[in-house]
Protein backbone atom coordinates (compact mmCIF):
# COMPACT_ATOMS: atom_id res chain seq x y z
CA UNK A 1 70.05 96.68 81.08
CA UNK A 2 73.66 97.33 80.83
CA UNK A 3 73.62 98.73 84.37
CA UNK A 4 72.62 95.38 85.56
CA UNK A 5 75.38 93.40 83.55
CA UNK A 6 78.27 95.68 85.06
CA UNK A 7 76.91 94.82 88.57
CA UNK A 8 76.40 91.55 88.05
CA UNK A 9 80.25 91.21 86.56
CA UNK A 10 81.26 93.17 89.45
CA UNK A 11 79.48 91.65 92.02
CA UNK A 12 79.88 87.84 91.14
CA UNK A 13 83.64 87.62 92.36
CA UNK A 14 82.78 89.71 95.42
CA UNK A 15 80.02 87.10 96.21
CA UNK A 16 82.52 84.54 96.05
CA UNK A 17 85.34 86.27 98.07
CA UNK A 18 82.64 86.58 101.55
CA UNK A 19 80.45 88.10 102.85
CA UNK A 20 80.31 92.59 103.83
CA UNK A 21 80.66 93.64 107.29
CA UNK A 22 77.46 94.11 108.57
CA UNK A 23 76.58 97.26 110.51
CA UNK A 24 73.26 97.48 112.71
CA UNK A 25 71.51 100.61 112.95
CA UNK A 26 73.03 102.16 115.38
CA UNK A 27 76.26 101.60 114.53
CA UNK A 28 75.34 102.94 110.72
CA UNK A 29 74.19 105.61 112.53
CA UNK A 30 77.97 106.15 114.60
CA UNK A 31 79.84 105.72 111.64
CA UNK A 32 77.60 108.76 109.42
CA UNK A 33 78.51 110.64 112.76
CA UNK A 34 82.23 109.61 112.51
CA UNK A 35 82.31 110.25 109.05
CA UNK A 36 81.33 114.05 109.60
CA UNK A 37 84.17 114.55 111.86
CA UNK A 38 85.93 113.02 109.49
CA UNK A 39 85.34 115.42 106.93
CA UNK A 40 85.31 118.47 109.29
CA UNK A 41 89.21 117.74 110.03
CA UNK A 42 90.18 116.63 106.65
CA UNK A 43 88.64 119.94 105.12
CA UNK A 44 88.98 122.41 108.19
CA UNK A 45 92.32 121.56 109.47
CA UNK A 46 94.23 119.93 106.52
CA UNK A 47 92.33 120.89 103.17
CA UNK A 48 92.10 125.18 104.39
CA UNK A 49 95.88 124.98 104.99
CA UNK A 50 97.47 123.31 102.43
CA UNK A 51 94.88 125.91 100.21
CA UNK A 52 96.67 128.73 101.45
CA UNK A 53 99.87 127.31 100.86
CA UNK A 54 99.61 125.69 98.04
CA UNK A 55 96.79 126.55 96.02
CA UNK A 56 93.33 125.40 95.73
CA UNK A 57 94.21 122.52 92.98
CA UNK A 58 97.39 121.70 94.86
CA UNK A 59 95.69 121.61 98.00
CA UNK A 60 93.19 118.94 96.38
CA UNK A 61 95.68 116.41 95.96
CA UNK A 62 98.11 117.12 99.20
CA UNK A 63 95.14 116.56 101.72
CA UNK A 64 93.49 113.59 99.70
CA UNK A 65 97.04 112.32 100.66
CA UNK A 66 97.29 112.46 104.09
CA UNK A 67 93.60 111.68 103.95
CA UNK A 68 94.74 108.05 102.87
CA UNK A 69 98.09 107.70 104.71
CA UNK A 70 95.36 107.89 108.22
CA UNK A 71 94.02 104.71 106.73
CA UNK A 72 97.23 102.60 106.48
CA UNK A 73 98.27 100.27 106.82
CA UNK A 74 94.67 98.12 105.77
CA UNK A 75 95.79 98.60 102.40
CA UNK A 76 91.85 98.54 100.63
CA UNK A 77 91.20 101.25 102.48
CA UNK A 78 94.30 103.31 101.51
CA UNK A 79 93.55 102.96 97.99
CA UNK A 80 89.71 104.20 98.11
CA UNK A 81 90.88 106.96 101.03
CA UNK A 82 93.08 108.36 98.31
CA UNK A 83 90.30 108.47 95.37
CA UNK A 84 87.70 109.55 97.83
CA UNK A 85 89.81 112.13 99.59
CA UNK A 86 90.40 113.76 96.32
CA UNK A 87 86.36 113.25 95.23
CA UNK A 88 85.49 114.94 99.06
CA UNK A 89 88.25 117.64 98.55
CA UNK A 90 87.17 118.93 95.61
CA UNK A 91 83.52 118.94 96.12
CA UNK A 92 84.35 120.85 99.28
CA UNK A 93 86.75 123.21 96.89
CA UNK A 94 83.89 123.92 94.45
CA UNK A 95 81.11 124.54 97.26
CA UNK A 96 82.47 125.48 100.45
CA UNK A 97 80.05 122.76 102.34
CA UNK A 98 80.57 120.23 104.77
CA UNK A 99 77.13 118.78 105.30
CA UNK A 100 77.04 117.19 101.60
CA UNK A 101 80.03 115.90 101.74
CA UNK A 102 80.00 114.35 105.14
CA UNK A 103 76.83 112.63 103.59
CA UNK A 104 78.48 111.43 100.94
CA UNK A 105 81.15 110.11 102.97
CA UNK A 106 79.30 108.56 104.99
CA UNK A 107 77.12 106.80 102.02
CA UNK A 108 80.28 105.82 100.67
CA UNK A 109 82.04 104.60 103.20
CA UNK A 110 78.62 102.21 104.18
CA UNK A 111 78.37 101.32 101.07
CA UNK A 112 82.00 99.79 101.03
CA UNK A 113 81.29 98.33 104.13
CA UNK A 114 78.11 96.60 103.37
CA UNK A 115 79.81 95.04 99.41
CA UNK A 116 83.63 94.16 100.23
CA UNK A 117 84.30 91.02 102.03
CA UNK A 118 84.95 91.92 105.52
CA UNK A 119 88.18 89.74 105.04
CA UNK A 120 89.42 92.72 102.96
CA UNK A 121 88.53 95.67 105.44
CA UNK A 122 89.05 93.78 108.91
CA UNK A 123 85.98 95.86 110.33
CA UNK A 124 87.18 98.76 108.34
CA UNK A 125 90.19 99.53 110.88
CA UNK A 126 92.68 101.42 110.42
CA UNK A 127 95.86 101.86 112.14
CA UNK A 128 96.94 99.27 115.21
CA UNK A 129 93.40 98.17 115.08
CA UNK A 130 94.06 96.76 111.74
CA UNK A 131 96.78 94.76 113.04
CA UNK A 132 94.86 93.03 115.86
C-alpha cells in the first residue's frame, strides 16, 4: 500500500507536466545497445584510470563526474548522470562486470525516458543536440 501512495505522489505532478518520450522497439532496442558502450567507456577508459591513480573510492566519484559533464548542458540529465554514474561505478568497483551494469543502465535510462516529460529531456540529447 504505501508503495502505491509514493507513486501516486510522485507521479501526479509528472502527469501534469506532459507526456514521456516514447521509444518504439527498435529504438529501445538501440538505446540498451548505446547504453553498453556507454558503460564500456565510462568503466574501461575513464573508471580503470582514474582507479589507478586515484584509488578505487576516489575513482568512484572522479568518473561519475565526467560521466555527467558528457550530458551537459540538458541539465535533467546532468543531475541523474551524476547519481547514476556513481550507482554504475561502484557496482562495476564491487564486481568487475559490465554486462549487469550496462543492463541496468539501460533499464534506467528507459525508464527515465518513458516517466519525465519529454519537455524536460528534449529526446534525451545531450550536447549540441540539446540545443537544436
Amino acid at each position: 500500500m504505501r508503495r502505491m501512495t509514493v507513486v501516486a505522489i510522485v507521479g501526479t505532478p509528472l502527469r501534469a507536466a506532459g507526456p514521456g518520450h516514447h521509444l518504439p522497439l527498435i529504438q529501445s532496442a538501440e538505446y540498451g545497445l548505446w547504453a553498453m558502450v556507454q558503460e564500456f567507456i565510462l568503466q574501461s577508459v575513464f573508471f580503470l584510470r582514474f582507479e589507478a591513480l586515484l584509488g578505487a573510492r576516489w575513482a568512484v566519484f572522479a568518473s561519475a563526474a565526467v560521466y555527467a559533464l558528457a550530458h551537459l548542458p540538458n541539465p535533467i540529465l546532468t543531475g541523474l548522470a551524476l547519481l547514476g554514474g556513481t550507482l554504475f561505478c561502484e557496482l562495476f568497483r564491487r564486481f568487475r562486470n559490465l554486462y549487469p551494469v550496462g543492463l541496468i543502465h539501460a533499464a534506467l535510462g528507459l525508464t527515465i525516458a518513458a516517466s519525465l516529460p519529454d519537455k524536460w529531456l528534449h529526446h534525451m540529447r545531450v550536447g549540441i543536440g540539446y540545443l537544436k
